[in-house]
Protein backbone atom coordinates (compact mmCIF):
# COMPACT_ATOMS: atom_id res chain seq x y z
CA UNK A 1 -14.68 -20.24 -30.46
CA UNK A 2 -14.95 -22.31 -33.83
CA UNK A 3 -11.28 -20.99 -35.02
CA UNK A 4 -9.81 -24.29 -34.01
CA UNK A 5 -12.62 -26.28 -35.76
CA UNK A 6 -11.46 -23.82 -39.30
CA UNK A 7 -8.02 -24.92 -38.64
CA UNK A 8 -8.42 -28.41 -38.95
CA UNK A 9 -10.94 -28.18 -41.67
CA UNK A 10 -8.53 -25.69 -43.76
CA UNK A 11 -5.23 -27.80 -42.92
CA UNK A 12 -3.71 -29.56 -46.05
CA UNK A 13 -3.63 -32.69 -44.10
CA UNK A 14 -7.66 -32.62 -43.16
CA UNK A 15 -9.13 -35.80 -44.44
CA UNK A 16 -12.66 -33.47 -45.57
CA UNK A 17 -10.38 -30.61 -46.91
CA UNK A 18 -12.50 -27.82 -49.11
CA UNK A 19 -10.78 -28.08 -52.11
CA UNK A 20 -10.39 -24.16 -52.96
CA UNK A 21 -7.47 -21.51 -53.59
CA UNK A 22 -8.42 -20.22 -49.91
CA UNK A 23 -9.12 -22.26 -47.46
CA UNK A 24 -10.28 -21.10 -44.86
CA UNK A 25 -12.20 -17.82 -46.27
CA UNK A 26 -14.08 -21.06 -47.96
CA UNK A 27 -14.64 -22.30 -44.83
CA UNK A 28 -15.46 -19.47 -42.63
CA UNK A 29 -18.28 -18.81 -45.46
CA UNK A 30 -19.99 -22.06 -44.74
CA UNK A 31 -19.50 -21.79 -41.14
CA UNK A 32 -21.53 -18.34 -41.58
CA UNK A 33 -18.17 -16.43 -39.65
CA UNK A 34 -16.26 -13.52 -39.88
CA UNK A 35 -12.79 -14.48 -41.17
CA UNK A 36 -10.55 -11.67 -39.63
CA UNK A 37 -11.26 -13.14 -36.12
CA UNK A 38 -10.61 -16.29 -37.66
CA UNK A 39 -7.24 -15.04 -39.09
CA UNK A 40 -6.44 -13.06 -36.45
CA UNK A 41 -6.69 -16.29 -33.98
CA UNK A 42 -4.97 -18.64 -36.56
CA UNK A 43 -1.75 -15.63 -36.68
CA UNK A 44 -1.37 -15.67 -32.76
CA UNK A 45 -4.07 -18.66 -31.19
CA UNK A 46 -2.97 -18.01 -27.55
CA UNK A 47 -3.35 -14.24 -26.61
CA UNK A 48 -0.62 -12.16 -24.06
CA UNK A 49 -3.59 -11.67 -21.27
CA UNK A 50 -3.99 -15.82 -21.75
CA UNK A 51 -0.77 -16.64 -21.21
CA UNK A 52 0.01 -14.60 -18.49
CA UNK A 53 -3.51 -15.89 -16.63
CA UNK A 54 -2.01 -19.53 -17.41
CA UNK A 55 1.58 -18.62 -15.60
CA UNK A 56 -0.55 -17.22 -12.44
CA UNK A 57 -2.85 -19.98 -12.34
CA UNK A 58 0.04 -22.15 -12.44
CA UNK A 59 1.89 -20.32 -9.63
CA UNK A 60 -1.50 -20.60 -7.28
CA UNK A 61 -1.96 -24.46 -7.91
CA UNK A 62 1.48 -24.90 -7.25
CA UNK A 63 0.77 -22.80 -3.78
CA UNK A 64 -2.59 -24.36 -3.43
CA UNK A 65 -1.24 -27.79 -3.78
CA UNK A 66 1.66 -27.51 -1.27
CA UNK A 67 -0.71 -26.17 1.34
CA UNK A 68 -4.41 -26.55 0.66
CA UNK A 69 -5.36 -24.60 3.76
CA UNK A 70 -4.55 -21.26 2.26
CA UNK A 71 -7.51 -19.31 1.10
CA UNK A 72 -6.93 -16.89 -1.82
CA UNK A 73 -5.00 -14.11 0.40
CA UNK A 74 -2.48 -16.50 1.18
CA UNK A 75 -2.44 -18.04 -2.43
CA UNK A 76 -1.91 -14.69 -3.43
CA UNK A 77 1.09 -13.78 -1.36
CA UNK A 78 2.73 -16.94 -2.12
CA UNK A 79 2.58 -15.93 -5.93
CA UNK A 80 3.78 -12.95 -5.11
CA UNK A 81 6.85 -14.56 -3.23
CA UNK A 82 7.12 -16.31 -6.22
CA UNK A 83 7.49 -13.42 -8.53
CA UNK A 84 3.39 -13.41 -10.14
CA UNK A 85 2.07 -10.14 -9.18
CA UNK A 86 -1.06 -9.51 -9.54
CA UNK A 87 -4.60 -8.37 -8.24
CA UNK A 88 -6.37 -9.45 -4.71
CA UNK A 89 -9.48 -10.11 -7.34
CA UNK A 90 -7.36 -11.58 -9.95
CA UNK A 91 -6.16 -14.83 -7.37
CA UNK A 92 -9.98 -14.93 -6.01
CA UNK A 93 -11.35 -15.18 -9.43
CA UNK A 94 -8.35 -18.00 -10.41
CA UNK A 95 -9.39 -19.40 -7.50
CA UNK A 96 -13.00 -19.17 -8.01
CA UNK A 97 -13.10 -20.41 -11.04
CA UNK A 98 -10.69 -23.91 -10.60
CA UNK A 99 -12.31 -24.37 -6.89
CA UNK A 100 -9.38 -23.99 -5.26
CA UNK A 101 -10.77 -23.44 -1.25
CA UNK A 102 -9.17 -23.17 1.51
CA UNK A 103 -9.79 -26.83 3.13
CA UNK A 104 -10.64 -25.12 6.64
CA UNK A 105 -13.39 -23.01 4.52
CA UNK A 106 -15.31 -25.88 2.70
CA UNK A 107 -18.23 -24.73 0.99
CA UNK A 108 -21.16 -26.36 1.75
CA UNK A 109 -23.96 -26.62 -0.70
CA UNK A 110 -26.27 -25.72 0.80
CA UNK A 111 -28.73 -23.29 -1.13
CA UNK A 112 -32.55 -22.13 -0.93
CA UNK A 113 -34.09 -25.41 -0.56
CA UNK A 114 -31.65 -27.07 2.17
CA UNK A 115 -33.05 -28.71 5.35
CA UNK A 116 -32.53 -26.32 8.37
CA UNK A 117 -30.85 -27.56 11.40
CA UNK A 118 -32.65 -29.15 14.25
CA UNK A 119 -35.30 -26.39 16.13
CA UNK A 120 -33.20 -25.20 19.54
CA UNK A 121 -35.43 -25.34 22.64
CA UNK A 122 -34.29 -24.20 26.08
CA UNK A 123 -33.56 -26.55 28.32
CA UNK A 124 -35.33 -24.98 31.18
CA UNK A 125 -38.57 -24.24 29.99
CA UNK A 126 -39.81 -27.20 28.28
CA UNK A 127 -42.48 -26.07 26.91
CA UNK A 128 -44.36 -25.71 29.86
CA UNK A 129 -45.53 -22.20 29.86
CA UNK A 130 -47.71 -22.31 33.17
CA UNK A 131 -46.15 -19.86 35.86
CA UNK A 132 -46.48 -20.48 39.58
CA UNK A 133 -46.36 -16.92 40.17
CA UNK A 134 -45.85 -13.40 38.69
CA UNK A 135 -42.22 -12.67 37.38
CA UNK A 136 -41.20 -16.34 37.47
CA UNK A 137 -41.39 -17.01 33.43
CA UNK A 138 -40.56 -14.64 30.79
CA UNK A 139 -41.03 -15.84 27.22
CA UNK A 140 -40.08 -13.44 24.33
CA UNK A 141 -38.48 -13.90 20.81
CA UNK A 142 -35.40 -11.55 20.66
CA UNK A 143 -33.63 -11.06 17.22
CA UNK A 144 -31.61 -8.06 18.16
CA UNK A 145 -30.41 -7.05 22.01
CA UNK A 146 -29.14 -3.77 22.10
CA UNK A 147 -26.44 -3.97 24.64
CA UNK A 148 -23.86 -0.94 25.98
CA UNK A 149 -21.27 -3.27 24.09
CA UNK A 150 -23.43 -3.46 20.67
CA UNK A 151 -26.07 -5.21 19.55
CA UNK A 152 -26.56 -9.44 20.98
């Protein structure tokens, strides 16, 4: 937002003050802005739904530093011990948004171009797909096993 950059410019202290009656109509004109955000910000620059996301950010740092372990859910009921309520999705987004993981759940970076993992062969055929007789190799590639427990 370029409120803060009026401010400073419209301030009676500014070293490149514009020199008119009003200030900072002056200088939301050059700017090319609307001046009742501008007014609006410079009668109240920290909004209610700010500060109270600043107070429950501060509550899960305070959580998340005394025991980085806790994922979100945890965070969250800390908080909550601590007298924040909020939202489930309110803490994940806090979260989210400062990176505070659970150290047991590190992220790894690992996106669309990432090296797999080494191939996995089985040990007991080798490669070698020569039978000595019927029924003594099978060789299939199974994605899903139904099973009478669920699917393998």
């Amino acid at each position: 937002m370029m409120c803060p950059l009026v401010r400073e410019l419209a301030a009676v202290a500014a070293p490149h003050r514009v020199p008119v009656p009003v200030p900072v109509a002056a200088t939301c004109r050059v700017l090319e802005l609307a001046r009742r955000p501008c007014y609006r910000w410079l009668e109240r620059p920290v909004t209610d739904a700010e500060l109270s996301e600043a107070y429950r950010a501060d509550v899960l740092f305070e959580a998340h530093r005394d025991d980085p372990e806790f994922g979100h859910r945890f965070l969250l009921d800390e908080a909550r011990a601590a007298g924040e309520a909020m939202a489930e999705r309110t803490a994940w987004r806090i979260c989210r948004d400062n990176g505070w993981w659970s150290a047991f759940g590190e992220r790894r970076g690992r996106g669309k171009n990432a090296k797999s993992g080494p191939p996995v062969h089985d040990d007991l055929v080798r490669r070698d797909f020569t039978a000595d007789g019927p029924n003594r190799l099978w060789l299939t590639d199974i994605t899903e096993h139904a099973t009478g427990e669920g699917k393998l």
